[in-house]
PDB file of N, CA and C in Angstrom:
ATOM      1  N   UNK A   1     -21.284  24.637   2.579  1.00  0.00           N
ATOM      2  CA  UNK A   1     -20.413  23.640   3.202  1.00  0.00           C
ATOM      3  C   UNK A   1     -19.968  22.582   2.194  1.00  0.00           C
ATOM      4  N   UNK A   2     -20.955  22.115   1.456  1.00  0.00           N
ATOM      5  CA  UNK A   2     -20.616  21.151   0.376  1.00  0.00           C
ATOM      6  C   UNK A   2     -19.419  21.471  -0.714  1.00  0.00           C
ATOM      7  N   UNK A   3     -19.325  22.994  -1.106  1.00  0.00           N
ATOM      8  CA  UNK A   3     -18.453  23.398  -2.113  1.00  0.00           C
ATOM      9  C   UNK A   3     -17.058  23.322  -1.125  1.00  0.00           C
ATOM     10  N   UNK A   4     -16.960  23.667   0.172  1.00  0.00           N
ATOM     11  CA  UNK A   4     -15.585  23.424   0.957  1.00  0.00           C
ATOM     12  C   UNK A   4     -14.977  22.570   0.802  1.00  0.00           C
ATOM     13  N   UNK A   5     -16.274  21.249   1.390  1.00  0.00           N
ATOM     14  CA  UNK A   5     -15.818  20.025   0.892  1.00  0.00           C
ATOM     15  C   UNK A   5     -14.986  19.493  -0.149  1.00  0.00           C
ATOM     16  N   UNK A   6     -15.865  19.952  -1.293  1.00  0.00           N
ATOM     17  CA  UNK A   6     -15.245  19.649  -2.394  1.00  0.00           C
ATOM     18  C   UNK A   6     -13.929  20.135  -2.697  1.00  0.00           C
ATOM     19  N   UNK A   7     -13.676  21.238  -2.232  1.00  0.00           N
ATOM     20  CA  UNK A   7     -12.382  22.084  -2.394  1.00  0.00           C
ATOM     21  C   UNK A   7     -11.066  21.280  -1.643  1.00  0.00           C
ATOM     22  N   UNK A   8     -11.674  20.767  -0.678  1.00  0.00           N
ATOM     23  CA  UNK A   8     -10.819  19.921   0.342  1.00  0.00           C
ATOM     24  C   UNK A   8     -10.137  18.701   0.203  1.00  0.00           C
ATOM     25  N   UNK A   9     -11.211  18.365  -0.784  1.00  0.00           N
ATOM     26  CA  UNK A   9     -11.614  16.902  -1.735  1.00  0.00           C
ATOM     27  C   UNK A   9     -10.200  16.853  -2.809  1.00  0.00           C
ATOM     28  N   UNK A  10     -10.341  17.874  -3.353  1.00  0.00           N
ATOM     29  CA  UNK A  10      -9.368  18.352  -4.882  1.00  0.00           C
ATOM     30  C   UNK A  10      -8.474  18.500  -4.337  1.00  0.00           C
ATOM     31  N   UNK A  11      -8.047  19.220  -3.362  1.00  0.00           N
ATOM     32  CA  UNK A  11      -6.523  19.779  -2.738  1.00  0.00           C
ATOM     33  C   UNK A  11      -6.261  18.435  -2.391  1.00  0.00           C
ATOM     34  N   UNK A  12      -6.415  17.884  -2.061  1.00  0.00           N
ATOM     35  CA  UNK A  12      -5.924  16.531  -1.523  1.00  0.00           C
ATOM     36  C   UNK A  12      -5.700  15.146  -2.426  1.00  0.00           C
ATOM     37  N   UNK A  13      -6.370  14.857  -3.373  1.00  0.00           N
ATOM     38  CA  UNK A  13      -6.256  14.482  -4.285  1.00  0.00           C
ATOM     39  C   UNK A  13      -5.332  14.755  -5.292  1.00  0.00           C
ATOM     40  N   UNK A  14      -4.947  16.651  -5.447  1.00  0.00           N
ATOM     41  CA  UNK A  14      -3.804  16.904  -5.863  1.00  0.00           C
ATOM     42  C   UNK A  14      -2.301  16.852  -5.445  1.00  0.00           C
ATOM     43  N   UNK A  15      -2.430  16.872  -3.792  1.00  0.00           N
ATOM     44  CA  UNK A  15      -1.272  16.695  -2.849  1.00  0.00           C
ATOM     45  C   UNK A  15      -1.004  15.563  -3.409  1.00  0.00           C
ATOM     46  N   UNK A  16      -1.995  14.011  -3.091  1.00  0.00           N
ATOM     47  CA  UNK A  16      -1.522  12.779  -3.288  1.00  0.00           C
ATOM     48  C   UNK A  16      -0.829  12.667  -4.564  1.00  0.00           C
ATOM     49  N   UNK A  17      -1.238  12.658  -5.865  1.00  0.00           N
ATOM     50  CA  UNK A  17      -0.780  12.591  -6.717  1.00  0.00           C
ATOM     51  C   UNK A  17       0.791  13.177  -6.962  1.00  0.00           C
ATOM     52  N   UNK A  18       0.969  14.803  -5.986  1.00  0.00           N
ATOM     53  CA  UNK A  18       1.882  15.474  -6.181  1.00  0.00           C
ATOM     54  C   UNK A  18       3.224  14.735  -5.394  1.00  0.00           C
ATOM     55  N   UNK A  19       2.657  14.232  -4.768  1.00  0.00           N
ATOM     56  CA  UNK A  19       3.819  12.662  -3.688  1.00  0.00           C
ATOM     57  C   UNK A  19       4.290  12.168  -4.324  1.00  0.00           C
ATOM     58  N   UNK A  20       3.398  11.200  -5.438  1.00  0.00           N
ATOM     59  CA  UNK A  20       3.607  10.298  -5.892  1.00  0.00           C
ATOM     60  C   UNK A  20       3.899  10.594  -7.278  1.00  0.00           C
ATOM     61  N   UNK A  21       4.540  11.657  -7.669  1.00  0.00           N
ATOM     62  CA  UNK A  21       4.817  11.544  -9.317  1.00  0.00           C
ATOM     63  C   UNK A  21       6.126  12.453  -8.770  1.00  0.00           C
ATOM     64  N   UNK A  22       6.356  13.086  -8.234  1.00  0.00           N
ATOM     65  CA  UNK A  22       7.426  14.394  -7.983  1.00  0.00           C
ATOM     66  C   UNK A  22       8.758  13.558  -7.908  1.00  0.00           C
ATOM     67  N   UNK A  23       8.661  12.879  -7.086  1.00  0.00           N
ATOM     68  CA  UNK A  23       9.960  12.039  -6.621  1.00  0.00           C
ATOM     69  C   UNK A  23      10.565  11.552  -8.175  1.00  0.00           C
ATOM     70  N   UNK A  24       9.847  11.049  -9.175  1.00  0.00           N
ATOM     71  CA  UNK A  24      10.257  10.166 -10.493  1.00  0.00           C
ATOM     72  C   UNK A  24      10.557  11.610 -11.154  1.00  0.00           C
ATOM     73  N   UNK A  25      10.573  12.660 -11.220  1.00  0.00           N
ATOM     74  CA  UNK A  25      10.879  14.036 -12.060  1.00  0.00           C
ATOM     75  C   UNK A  25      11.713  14.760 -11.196  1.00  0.00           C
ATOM     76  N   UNK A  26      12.174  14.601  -9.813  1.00  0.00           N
ATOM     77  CA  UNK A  26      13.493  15.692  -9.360  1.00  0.00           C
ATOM     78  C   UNK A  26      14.575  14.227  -9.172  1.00  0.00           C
ATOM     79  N   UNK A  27      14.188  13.545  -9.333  1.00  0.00           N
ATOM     80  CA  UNK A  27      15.369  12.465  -9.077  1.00  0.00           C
ATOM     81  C   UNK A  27      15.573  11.317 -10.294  1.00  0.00           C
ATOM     82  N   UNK A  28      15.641  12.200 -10.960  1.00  0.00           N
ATOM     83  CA  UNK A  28      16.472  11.067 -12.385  1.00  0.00           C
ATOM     84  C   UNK A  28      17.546  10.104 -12.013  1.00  0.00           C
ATOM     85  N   UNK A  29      17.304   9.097 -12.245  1.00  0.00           N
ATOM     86  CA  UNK A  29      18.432   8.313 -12.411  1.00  0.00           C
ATOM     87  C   UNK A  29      18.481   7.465 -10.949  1.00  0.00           C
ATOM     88  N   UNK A  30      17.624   7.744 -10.065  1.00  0.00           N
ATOM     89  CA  UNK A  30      17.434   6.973  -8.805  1.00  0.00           C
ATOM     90  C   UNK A  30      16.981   6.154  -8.656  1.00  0.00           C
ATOM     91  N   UNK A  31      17.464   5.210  -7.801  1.00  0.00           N
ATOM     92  CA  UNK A  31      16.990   3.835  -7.580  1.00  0.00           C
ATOM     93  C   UNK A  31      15.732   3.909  -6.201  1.00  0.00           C
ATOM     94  N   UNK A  32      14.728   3.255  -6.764  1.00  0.00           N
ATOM     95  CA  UNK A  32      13.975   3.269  -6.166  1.00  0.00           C
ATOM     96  C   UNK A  32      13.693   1.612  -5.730  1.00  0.00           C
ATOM     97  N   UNK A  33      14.651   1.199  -4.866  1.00  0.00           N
ATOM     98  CA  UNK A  33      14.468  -0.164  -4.339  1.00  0.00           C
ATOM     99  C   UNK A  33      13.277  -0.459  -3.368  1.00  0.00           C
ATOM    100  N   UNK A  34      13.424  -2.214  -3.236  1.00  0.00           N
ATOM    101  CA  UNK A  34      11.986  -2.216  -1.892  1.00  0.00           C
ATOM    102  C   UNK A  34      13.370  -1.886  -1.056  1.00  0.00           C
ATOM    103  N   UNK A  35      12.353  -2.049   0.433  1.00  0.00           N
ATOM    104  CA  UNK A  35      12.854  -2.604   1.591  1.00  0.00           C
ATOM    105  C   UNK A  35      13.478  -3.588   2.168  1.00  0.00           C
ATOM    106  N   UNK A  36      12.744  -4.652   0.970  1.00  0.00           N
ATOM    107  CA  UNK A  36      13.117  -6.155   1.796  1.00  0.00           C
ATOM    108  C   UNK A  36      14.942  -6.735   0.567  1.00  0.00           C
ATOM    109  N   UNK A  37      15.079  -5.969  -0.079  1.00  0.00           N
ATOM    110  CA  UNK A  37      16.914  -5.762  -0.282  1.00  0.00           C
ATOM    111  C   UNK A  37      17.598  -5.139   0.339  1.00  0.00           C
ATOM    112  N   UNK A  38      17.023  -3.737   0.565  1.00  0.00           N
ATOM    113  CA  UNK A  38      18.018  -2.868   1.517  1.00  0.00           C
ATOM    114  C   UNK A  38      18.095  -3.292   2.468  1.00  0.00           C
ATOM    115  N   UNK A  39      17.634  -3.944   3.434  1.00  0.00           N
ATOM    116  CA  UNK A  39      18.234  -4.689   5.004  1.00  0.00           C
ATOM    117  C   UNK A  39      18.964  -5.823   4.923  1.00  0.00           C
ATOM    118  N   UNK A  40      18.683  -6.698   3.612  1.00  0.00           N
ATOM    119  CA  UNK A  40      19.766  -7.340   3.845  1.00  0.00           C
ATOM    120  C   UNK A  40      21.399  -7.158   3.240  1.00  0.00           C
ATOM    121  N   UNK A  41      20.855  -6.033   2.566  1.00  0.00           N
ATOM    122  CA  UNK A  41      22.444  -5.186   2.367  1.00  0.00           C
ATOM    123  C   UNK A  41      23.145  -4.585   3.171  1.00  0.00           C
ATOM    124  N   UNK A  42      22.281  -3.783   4.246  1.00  0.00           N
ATOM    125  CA  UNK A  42      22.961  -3.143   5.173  1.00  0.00           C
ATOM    126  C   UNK A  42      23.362  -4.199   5.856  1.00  0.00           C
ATOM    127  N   UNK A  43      23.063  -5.567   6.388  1.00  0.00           N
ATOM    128  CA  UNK A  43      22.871  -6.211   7.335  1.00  0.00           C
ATOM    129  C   UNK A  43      24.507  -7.089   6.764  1.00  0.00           C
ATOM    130  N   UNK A  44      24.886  -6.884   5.368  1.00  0.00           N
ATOM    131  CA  UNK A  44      25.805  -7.297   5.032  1.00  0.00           C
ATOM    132  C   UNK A  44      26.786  -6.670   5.312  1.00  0.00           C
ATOM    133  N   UNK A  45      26.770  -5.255   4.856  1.00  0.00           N
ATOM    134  CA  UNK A  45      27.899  -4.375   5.124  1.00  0.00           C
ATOM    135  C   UNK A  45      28.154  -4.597   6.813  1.00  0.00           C
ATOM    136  N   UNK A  46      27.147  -4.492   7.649  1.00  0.00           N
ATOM    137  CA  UNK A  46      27.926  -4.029   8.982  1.00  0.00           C
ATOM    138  C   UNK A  46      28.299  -5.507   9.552  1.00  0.00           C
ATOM    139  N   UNK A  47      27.718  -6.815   9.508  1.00  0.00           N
ATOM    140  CA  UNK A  47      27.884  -7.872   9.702  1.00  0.00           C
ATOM    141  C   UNK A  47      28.960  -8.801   8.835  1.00  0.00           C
ATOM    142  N   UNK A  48      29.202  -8.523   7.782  1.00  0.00           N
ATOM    143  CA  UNK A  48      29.704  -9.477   6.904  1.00  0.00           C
ATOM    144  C   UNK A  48      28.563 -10.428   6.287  1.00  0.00           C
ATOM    145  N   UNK A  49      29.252 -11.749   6.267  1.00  0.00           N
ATOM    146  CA  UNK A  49      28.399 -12.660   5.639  1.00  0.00           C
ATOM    147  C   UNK A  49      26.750 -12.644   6.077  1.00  0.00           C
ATOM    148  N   UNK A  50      25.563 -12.783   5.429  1.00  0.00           N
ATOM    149  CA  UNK A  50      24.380 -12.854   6.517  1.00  0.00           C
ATOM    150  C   UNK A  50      23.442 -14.050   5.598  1.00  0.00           C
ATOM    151  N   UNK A  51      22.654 -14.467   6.755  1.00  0.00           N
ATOM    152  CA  UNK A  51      22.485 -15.710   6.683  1.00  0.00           C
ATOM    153  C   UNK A  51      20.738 -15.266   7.282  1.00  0.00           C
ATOM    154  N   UNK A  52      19.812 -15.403   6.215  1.00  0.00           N
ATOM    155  CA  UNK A  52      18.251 -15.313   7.121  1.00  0.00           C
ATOM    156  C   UNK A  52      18.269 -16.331   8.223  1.00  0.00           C
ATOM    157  N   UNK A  53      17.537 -15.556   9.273  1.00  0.00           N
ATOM    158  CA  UNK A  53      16.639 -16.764  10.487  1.00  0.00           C
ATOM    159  C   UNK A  53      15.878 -17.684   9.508  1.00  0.00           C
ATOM    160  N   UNK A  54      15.180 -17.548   8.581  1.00  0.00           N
ATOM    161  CA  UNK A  54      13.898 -18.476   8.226  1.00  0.00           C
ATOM    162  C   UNK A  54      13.278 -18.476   7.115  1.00  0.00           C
ATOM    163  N   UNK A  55      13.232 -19.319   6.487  1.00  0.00           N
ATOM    164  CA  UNK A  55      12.787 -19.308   5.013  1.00  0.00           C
ATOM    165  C   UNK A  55      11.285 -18.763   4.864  1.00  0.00           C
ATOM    166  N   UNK A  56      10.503 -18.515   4.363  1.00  0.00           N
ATOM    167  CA  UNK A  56       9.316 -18.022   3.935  1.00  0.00           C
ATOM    168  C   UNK A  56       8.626 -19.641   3.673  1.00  0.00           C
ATOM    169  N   UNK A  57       7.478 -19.270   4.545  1.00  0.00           N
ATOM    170  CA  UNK A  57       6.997 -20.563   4.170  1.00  0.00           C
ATOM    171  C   UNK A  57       6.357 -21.364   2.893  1.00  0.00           C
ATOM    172  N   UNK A  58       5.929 -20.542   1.906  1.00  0.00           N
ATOM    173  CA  UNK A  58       5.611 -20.852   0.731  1.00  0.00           C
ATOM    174  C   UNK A  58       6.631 -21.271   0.208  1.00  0.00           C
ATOM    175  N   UNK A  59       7.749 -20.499   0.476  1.00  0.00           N
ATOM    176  CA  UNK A  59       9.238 -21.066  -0.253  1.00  0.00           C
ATOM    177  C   UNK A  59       9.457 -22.196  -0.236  1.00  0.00           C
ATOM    178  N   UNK A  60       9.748 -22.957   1.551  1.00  0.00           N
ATOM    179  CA  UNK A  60       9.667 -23.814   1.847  1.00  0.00           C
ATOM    180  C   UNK A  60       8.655 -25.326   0.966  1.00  0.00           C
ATOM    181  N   UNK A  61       7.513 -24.986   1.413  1.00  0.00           N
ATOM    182  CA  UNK A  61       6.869 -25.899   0.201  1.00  0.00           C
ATOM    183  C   UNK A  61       7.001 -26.024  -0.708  1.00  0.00           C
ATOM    184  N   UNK A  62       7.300 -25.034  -2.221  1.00  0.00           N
ATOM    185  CA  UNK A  62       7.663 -25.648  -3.297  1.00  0.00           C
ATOM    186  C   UNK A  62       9.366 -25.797  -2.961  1.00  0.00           C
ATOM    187  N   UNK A  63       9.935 -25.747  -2.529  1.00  0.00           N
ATOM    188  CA  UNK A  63      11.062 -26.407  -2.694  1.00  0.00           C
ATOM    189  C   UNK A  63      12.025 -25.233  -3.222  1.00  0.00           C
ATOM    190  N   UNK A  64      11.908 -24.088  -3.365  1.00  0.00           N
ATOM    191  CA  UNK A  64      13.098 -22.745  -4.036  1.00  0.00           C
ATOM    192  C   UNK A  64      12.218 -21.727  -3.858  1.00  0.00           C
ATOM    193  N   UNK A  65      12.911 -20.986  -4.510  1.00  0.00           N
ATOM    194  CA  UNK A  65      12.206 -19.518  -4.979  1.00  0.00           C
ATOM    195  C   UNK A  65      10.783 -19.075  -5.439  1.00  0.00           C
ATOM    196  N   UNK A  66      10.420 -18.356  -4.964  1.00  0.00           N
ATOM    197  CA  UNK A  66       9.044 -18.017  -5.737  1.00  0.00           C
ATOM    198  C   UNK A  66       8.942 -16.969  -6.989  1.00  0.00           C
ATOM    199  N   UNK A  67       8.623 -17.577  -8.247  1.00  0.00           N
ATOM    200  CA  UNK A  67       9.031 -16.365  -8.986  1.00  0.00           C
ATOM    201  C   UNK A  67       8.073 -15.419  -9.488  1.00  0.00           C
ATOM    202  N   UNK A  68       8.775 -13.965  -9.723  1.00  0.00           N
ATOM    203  CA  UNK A  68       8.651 -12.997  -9.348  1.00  0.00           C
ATOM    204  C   UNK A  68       6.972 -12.676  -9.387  1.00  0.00           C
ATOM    205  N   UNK A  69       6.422 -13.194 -10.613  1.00  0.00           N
ATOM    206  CA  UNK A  69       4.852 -13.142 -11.073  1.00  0.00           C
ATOM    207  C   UNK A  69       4.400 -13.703 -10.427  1.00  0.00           C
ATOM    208  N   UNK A  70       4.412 -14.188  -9.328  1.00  0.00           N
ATOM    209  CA  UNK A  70       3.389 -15.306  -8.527  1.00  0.00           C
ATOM    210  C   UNK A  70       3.517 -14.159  -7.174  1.00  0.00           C
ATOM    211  N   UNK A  71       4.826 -13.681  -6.831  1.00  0.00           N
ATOM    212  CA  UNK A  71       5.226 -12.862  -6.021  1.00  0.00           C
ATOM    213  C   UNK A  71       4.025 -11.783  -5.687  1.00  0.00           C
ATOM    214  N   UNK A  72       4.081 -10.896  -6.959  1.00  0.00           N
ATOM    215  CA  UNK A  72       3.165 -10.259  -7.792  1.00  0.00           C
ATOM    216  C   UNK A  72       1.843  -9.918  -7.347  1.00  0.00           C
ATOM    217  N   UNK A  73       1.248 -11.661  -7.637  1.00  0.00           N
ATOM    218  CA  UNK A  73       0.152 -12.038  -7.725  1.00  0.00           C
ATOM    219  C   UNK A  73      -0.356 -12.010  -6.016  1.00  0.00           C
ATOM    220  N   UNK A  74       0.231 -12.342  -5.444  1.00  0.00           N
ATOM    221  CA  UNK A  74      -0.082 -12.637  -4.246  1.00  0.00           C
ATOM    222  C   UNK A  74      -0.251 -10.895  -3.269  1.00  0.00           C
ATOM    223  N   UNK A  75       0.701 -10.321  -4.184  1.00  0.00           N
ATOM    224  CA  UNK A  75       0.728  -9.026  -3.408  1.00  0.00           C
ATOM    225  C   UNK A  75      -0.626  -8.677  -3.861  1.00  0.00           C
ATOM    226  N   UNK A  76      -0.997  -8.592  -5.033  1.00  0.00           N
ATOM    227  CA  UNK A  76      -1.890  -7.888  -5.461  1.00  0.00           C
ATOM    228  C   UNK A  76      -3.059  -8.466  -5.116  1.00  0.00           C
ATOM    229  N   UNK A  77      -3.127 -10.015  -4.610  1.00  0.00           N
ATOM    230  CA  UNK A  77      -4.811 -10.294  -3.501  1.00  0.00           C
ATOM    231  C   UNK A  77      -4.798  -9.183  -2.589  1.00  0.00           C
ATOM    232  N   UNK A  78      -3.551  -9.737  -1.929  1.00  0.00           N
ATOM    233  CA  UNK A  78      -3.237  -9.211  -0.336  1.00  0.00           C
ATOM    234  C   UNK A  78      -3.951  -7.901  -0.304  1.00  0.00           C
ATOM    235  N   UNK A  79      -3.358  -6.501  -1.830  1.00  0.00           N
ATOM    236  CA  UNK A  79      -3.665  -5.512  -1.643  1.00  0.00           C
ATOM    237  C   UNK A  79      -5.759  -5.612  -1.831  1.00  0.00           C
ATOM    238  N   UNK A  80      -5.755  -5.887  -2.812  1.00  0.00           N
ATOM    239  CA  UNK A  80      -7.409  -6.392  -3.399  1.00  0.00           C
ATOM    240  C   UNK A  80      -8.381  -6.790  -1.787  1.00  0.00           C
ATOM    241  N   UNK A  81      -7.786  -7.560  -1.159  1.00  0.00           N
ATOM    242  CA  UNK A  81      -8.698  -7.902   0.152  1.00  0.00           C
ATOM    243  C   UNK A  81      -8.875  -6.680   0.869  1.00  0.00           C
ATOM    244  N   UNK A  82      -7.383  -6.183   1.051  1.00  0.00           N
ATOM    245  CA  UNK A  82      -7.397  -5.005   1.715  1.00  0.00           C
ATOM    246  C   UNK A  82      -8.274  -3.823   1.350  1.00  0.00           C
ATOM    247  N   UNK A  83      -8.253  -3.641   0.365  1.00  0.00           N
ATOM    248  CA  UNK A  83      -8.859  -2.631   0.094  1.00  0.00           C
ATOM    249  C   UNK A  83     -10.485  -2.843   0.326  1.00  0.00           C
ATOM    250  N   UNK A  84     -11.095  -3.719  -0.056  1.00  0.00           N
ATOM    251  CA  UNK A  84     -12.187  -4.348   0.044  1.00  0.00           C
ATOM    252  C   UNK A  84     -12.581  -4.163   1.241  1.00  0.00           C
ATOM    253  N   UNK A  85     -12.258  -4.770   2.587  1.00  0.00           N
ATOM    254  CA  UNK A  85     -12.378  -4.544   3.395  1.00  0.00           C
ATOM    255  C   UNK A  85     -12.614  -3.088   4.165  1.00  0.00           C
ATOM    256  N   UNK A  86     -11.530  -2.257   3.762  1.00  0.00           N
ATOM    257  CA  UNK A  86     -11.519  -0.802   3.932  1.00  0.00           C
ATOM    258  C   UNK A  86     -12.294  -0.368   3.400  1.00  0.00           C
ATOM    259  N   UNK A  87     -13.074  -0.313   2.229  1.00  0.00           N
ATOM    260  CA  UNK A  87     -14.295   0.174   0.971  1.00  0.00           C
ATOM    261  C   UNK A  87     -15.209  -0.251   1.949  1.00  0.00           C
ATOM    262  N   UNK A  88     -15.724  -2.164   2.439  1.00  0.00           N
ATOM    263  CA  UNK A  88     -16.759  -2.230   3.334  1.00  0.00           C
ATOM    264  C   UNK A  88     -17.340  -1.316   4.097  1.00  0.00           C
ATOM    265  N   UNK A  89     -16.014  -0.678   5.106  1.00  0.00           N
ATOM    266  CA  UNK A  89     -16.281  -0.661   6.389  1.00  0.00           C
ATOM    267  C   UNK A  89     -16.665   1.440   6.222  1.00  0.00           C
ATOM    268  N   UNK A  90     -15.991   1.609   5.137  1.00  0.00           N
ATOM    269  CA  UNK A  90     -16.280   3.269   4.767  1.00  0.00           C
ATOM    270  C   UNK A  90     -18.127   3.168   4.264  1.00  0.00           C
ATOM    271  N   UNK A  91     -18.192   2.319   3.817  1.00  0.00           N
ATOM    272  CA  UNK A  91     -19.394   2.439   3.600  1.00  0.00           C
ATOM    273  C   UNK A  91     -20.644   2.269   3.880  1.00  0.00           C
ATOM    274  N   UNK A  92     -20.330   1.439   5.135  1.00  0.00           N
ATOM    275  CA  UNK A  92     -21.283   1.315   6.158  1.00  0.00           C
ATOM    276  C   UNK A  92     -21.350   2.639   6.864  1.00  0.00           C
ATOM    277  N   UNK A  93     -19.689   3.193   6.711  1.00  0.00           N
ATOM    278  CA  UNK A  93     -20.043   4.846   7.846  1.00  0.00           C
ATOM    279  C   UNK A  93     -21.074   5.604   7.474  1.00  0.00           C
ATOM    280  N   UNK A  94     -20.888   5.238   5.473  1.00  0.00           N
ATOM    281  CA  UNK A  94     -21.294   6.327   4.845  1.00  0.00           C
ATOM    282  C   UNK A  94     -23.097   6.272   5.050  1.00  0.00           C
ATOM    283  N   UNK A  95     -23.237   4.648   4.676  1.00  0.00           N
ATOM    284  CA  UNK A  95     -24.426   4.301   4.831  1.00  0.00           C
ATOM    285  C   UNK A  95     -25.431   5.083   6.628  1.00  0.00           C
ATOM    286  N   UNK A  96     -24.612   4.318   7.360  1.00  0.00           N
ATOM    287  CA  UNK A  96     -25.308   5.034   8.795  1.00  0.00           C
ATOM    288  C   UNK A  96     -25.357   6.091   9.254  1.00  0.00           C
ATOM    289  N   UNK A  97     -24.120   7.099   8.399  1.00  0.00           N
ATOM    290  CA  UNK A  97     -24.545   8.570   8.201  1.00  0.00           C
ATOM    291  C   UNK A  97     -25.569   9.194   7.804  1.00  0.00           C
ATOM    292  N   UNK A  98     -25.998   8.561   6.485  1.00  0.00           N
ATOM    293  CA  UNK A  98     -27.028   8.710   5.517  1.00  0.00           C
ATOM    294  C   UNK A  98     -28.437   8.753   6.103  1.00  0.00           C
ATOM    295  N   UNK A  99     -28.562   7.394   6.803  1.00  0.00           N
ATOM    296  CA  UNK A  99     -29.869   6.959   7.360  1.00  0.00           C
ATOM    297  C   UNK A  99     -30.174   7.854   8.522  1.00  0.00           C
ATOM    298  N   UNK A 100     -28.935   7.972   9.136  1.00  0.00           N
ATOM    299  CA  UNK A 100     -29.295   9.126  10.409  1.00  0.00           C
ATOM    300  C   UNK A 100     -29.779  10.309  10.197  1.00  0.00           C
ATOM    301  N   UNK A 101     -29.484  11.048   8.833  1.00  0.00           N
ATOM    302  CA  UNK A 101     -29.976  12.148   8.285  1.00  0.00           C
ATOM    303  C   UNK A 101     -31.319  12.357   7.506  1.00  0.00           C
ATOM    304  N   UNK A 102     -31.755  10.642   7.272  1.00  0.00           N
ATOM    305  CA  UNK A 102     -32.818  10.256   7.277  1.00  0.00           C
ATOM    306  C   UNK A 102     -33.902  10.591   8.103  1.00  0.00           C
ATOM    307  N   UNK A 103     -33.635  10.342   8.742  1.00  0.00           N
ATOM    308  CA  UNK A 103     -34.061   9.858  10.654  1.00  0.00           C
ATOM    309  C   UNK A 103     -35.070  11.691  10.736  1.00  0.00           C
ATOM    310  N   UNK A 104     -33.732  12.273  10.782  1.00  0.00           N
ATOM    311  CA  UNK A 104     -34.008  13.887  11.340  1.00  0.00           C
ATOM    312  C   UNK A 104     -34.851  14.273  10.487  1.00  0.00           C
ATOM    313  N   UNK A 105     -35.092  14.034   8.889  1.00  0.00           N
ATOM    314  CA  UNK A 105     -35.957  14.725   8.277  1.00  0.00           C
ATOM    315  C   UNK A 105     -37.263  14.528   8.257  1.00  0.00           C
ATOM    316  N   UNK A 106     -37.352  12.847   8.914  1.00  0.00           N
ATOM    317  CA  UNK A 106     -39.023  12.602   8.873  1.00  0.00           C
ATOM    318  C   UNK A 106     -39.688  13.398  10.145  1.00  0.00           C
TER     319      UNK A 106
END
């Protein structure tokens, strides 16, 4: 069962990777924008002029723009907590899995 695993483990690990590199080698020359430009482009084309509901509140406090490295920075807590959190909570599964298999052998 363990070698399945593992087999299951690799195929998948190779899928992911195969996602995430394929797109940059059949599509030369493509723009790979975020999200948060493309809506307000579309939102231009079909509307005309467009005008946000609401400034971002960090914006707001310093007074302009936030630039781009701070932008950055903030994504990359955001992601860092996240992940953290998700690592926690896998590893408690892993942990109370463990102990339960504990359990059965004594």
């Amino acid at each position: 069962m363990e070698k399945k695993r593992k087999k299951i483990f690799a195929a998948l690990i190779i899928a992911a990777i195969l996602i995430a590199a394929v797109p940059f080698f059949l599509l030369k020359g493509a723009g790979f924008g975020g999200s948060d430009d493309a809506g307000s482009v579309m939102a231009e084309e079909i509307h005309g002029a467009y005008e946000p509901w609401f400034t971002p509140v960090l914006e707001s406090i310093i007074g302009g723009e936030i630039p781009g490295e701070i932008e950055s920075l903030l994504f990359c807590i955001q992601t860092g907590v996240g992940v953290g959190i998700l690592a926690f909570f896998m590893g408690r599964l892993y942990e109370r899995r463990k102990l339960g298999r504990d359990d059965e052998e004594l």
